[in-house]
Protein backbone atom coordinates (compact mmCIF):
# COMPACT_ATOMS: atom_id res chain seq x y z
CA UNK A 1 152.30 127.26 -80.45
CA UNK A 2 154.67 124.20 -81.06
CA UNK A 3 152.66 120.97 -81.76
CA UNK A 4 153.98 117.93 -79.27
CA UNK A 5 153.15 114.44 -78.64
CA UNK A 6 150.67 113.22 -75.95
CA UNK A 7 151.26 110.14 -73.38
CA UNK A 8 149.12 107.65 -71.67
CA UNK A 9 146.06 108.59 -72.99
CA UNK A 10 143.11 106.68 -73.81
CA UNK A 11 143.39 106.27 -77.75
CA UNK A 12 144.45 103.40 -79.87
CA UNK A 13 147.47 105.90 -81.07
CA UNK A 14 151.05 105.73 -79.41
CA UNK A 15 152.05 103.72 -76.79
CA UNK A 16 152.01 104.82 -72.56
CA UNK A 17 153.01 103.29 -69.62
CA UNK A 18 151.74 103.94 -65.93
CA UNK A 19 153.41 102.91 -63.46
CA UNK A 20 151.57 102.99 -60.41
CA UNK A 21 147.67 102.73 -59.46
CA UNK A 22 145.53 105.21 -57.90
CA UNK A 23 145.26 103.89 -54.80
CA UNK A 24 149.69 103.59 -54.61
CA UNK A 25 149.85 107.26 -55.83
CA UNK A 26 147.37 107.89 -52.47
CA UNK A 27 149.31 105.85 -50.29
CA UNK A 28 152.62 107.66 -51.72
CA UNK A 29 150.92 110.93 -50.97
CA UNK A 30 149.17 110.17 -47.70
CA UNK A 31 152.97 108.80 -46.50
CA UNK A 32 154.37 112.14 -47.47
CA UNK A 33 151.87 114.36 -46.01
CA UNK A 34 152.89 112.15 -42.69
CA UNK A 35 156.71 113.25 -43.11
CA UNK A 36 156.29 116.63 -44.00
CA UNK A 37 153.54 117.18 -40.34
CA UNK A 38 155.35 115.03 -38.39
CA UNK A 39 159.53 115.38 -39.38
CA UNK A 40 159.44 118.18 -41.23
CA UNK A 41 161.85 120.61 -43.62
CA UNK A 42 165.10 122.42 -42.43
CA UNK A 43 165.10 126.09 -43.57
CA UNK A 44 167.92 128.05 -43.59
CA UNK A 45 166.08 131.27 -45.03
CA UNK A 46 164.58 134.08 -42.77
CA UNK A 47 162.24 135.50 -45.12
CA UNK A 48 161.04 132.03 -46.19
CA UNK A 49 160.59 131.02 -42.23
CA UNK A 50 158.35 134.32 -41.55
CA UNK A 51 156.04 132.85 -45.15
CA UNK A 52 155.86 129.53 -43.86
CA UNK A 53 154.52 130.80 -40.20
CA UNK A 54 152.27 133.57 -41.50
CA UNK A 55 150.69 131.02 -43.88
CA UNK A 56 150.06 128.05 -40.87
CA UNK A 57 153.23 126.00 -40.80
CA UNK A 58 154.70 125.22 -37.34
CA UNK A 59 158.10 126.37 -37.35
CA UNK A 60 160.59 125.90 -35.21
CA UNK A 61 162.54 129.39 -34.27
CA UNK A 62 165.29 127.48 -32.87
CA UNK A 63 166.52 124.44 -34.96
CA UNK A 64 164.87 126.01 -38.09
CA UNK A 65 162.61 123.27 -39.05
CA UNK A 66 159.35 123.40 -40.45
CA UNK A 67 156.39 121.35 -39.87
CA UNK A 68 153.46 121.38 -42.86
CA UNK A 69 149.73 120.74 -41.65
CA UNK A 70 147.92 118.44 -44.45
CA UNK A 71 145.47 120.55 -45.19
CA UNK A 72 147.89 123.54 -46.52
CA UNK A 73 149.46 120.91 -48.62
CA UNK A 74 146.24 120.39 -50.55
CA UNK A 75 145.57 123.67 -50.59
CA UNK A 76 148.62 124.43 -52.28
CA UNK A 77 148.43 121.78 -54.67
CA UNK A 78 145.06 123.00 -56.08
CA UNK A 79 146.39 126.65 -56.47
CA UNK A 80 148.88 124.96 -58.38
CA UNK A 81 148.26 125.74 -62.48
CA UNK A 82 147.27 122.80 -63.87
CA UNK A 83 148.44 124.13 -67.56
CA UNK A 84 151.86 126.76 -67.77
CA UNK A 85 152.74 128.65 -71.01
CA UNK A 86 156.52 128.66 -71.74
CA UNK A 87 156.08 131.54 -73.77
CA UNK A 88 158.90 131.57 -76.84
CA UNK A 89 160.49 134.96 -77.69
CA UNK A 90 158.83 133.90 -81.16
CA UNK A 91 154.91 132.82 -80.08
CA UNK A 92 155.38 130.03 -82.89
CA UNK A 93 157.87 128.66 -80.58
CA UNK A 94 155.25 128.73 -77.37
CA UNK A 95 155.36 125.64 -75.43
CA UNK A 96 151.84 124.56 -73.21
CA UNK A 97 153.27 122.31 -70.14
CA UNK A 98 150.27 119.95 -68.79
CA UNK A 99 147.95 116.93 -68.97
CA UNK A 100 149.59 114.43 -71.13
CA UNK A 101 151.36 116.20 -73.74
CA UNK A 102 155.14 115.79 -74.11
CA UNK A 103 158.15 118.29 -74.91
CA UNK A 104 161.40 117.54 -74.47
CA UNK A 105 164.69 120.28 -73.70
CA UNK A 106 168.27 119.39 -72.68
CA UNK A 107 169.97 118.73 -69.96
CA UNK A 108 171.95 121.31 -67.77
CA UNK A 109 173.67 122.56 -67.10
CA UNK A 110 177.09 120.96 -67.56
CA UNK A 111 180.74 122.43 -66.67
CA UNK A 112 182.78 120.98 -68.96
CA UNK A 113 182.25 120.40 -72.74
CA UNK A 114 183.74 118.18 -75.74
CA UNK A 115 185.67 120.72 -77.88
CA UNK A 116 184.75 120.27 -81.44
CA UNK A 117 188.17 120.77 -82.94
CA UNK A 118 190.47 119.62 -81.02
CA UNK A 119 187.72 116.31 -79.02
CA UNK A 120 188.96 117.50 -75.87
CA UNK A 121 187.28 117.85 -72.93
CA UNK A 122 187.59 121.43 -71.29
CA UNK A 123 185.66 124.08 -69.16
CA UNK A 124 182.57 125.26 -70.99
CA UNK A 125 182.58 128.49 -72.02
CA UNK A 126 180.30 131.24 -72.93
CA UNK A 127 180.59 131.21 -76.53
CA UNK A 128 179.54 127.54 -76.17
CA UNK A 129 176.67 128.58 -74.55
CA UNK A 130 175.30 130.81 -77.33
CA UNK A 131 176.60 128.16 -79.47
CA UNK A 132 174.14 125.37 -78.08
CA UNK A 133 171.42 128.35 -78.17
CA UNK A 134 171.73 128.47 -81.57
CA UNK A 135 171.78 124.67 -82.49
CA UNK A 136 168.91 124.01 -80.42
CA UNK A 137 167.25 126.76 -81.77
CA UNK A 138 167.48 124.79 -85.16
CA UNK A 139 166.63 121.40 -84.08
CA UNK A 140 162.76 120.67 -84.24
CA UNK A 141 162.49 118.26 -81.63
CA UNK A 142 163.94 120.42 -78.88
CA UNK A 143 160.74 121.93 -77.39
CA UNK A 144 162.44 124.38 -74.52
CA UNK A 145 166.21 125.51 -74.63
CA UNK A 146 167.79 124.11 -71.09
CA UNK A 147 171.59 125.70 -71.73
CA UNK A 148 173.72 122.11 -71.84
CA UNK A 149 176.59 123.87 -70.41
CA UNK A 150 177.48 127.14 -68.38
CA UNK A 151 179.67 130.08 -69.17
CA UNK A 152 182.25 128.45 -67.05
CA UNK A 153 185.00 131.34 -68.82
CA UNK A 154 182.84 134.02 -66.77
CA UNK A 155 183.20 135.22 -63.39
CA UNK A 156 181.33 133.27 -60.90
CA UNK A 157 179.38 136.29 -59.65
CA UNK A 158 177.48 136.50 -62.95
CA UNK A 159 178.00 133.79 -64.76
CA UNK A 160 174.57 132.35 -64.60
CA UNK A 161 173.03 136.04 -66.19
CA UNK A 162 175.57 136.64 -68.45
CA UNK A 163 174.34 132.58 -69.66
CA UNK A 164 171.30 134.01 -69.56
CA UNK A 165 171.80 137.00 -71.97
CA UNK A 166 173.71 134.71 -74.69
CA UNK A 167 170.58 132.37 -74.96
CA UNK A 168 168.05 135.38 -75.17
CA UNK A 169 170.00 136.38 -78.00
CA UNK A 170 170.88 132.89 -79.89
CA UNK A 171 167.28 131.07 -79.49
CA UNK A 172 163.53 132.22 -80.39
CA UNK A 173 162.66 129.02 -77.92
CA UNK A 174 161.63 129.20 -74.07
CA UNK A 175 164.33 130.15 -71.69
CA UNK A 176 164.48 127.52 -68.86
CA UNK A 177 167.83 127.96 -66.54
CA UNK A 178 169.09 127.42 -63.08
CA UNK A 179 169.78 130.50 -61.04
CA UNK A 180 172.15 131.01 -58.06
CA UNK A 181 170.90 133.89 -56.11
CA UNK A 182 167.51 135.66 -55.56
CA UNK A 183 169.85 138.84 -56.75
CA UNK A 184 170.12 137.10 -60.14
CA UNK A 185 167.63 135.72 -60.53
CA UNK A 186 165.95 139.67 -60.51
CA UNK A 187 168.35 140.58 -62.67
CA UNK A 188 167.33 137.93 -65.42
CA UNK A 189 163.66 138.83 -64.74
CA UNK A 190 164.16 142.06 -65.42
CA UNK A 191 166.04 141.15 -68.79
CA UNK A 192 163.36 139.24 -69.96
CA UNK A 193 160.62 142.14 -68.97
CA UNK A 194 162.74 144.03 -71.55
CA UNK A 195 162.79 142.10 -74.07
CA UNK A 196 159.08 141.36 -73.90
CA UNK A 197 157.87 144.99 -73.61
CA UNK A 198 158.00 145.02 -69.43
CA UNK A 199 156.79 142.77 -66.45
CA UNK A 200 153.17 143.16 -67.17
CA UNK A 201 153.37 141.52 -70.47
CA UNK A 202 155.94 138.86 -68.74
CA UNK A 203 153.04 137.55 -66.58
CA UNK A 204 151.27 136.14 -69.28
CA UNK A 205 154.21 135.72 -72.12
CA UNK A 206 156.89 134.48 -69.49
CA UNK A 207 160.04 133.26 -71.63
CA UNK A 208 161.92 132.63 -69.03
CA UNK A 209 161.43 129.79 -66.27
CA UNK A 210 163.77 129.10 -63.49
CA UNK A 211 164.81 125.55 -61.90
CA UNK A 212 165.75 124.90 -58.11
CA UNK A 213 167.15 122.14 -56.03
CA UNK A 214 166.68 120.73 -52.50
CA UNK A 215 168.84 119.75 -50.44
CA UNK A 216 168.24 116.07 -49.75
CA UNK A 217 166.97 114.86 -47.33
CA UNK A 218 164.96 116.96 -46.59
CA UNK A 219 166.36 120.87 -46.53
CA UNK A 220 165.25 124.22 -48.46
CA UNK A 221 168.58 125.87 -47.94
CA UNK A 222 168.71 130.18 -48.68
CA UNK A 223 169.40 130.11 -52.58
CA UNK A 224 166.56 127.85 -53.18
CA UNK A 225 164.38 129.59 -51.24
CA UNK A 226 165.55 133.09 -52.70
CA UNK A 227 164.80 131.76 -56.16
CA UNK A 228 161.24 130.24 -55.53
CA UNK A 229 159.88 133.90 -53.86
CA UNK A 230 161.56 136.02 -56.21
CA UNK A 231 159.75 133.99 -58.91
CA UNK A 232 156.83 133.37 -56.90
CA UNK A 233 156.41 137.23 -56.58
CA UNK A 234 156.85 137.74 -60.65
CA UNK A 235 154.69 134.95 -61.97
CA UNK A 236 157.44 133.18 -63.23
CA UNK A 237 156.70 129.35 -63.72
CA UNK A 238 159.34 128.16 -61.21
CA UNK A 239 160.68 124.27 -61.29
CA UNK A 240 161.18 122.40 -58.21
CA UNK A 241 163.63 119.62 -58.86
CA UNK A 242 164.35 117.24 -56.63
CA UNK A 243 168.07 115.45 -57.14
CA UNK A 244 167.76 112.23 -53.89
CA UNK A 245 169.94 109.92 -54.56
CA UNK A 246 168.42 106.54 -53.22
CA UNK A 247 170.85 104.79 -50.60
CA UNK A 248 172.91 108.02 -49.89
CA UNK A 249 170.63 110.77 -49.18
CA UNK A 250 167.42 109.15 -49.58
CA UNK A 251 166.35 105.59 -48.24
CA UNK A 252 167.71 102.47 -50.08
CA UNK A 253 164.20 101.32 -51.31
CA UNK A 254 162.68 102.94 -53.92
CA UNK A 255 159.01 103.93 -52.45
CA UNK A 256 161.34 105.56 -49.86
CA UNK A 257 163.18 107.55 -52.04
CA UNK A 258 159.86 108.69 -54.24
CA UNK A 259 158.30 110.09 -50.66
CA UNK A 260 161.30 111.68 -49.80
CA UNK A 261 161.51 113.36 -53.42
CA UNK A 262 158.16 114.27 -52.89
CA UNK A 263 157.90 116.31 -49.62
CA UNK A 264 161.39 117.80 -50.70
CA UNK A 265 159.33 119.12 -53.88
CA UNK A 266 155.70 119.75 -52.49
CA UNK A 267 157.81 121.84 -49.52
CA UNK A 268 159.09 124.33 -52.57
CA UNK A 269 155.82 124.24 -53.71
CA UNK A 270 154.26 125.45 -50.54
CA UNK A 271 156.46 128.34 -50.26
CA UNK A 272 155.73 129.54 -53.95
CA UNK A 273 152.09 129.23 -53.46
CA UNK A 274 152.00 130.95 -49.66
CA UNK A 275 154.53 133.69 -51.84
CA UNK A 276 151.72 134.29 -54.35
CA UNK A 277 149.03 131.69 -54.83
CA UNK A 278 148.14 130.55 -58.31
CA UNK A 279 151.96 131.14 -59.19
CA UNK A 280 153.16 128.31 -61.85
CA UNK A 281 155.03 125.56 -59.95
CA UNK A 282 156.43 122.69 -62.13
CA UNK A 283 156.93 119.14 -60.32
CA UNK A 284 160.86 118.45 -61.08
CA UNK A 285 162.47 115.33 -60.88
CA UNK A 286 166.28 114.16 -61.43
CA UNK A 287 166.12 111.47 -58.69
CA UNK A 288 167.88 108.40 -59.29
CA UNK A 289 169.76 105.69 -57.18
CA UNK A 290 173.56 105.92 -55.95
CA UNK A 291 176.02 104.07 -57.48
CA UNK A 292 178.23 102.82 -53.89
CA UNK A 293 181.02 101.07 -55.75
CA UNK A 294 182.10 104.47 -57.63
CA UNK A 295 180.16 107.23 -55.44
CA UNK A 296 178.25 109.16 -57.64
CA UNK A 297 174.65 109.46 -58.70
CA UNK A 298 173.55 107.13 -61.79
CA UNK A 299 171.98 108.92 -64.40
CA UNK A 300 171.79 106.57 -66.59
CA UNK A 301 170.35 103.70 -64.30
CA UNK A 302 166.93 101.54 -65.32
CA UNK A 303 166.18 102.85 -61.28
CA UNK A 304 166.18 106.65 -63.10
CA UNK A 305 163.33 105.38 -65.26
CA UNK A 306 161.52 104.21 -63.01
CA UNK A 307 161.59 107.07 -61.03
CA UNK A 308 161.03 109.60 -63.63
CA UNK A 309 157.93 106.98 -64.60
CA UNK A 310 156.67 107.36 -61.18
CA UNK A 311 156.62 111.21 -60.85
CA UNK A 312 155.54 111.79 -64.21
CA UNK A 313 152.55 109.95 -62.34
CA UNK A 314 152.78 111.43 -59.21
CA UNK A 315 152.55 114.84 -60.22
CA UNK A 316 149.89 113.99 -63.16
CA UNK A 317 147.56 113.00 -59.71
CA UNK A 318 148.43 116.19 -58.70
CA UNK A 319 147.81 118.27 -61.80
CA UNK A 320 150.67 119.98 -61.92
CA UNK A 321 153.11 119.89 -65.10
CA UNK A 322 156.14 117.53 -64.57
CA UNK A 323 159.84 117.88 -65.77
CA UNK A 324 162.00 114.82 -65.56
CA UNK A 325 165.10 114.80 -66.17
CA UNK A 326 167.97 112.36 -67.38
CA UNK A 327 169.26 110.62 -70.03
């Protein structure tokens, strides 16, 4: 198990920072639970529509939206794990997500890459992925392996598995990727069932974990939703990442945006825990503001840290393990 740092706790050792008090976190929540009863989720996913009505939601059959009673939305925040094992193909290299403690991964998963020899910048390829595997792999501070880049020189039907299969091979760390298809995302599964001795032992040692994105505002669209029950179904710890951009798909101020982050994230929750309760669910975040003058999304902005500050708070109320991303 790899030893990490711990946050915010009460010691006289390292340094924390909380950014909102208990009663704002319950106001934040409170205002969500409001939007997600009363406006709702689009869903553009059959199967997810028919797990949403079984389980209580009110869904609309014609406009697709779904409406999310409060009291489902605790209950599927206490079937939530409070703890998840990101289970190394090495168990030296086993990360514990939860409570306080830190780790820290890349960033992914980029297109385009500097090219050592020649500092130019071209399509990523897959030998850069196993590359990064490997140099991760190496560096002691990396916690989980997040592939930087994607095997861009791959066709786009499996690129994201074939990604897949170059950092199984090239790190002894945690496996966390994205995933474009519930298709693939079996496919992966069923690689890393292999390499662990089968999909009973990948219950309890999973080494892979798989990250999703709404669609803000306020949409689960089919891929998402593919990934989440196909996960849901194999135990796999399953991160639900939010990416509103505050003043373009999320409101201007930045309470607004955090509530809007948070029913898009809580909604993915929901459908993993309705899937299979007590499934690991990871509270994502790489929400940040929106940068009018050159229309794109600021990663880099002092509004990103805040943000990130805020959900690592939000979802510490909650209990469930937090990713936050950025740089």
């Amino acid at each position: 198990m790899r030893q990490v740092s711990t946050a915010g706790i009460s010691s006289q050792n390292g340094w924390g920072l909380k950014s909102l008090t208990n009663d704002e976190l319950e106001q934040i929540h409170t205002a969500t639970l409001d939007v997600m009863q009363t406006v709702g989720l689009l869903v553009d996913h059959d199967e997810a529509l028919k797990i949403f009505e079984k389980g209580g939601c009110w869904v609309n059959k014609k406009t697709n939206v779904v409406r999310f009673p409060n009291c489902m939305v605790n209950e599927a925040i206490d079937e939530c794990p409070s703890n998840i094992l990101l289970a190394g193909r090495d168990p030296e290299q086993d990360f514990m997500m939860g409570g306080r403690d830190v780790g820290f991964a890349p960033f992914g998963t980029g297109a385009l890459t500097v090219d050592l020899e020649t500092q130019e910048i071209r399509d990523s390829t897959l030998e850069d992925v196993a590359n990064m595997a490997r140099l991760c792999d190496a560096l002691e501070n990396v916690d989980v392996f997040i592939p930087p880049v994607s095997a861009e020189d791959m066709p786009a039907s499996s690129y994201d598995v074939r990604g897949t299969a170059a950092s199984f091979i090239n790190t002894t760390k945690h496996v966390a990727t994205d995933c474009e298809s519930g298709e693939r995302c079996h496919k992966m599964i069923e690689m890393a069932a292999a390499i662990v001795g089968g999909k009973d032992v990948l219950k309890y040692r999973p080494i892979i974990s798989f990250g999703v994105c709404p669609t803000s505002p306020l949409q689960l669209i089919g891929e998402c939703c593919d990934v989440i029950i196909e996960s849901a179904k194999n135990w796999i710890p399953i991160n639900v990442l939010s990416m509103a951009m505050s003043g373009a798909s999320a409101p201007i101020p930045l309470a607004g945006t955090l509530i809007t982050h948070n029913a898009e994230v809580l909604a993915g929750i929901v459908l993993a825990q309705l899937t299979n309760p007590g499934s690991p669910a990871i509270y994502g975040s790489s929400t940040t503001t929106f940068d009018m003058k050159y229309a794109t999304a600021v990663v880099g902005a002092p509004e990103m840290g805040m943000i990130s500050a805020a959900v690592a708070e939000m979802a510490h109320y909650y209990k469930i393990p937090s990713y936050v991303g950025g740089t």
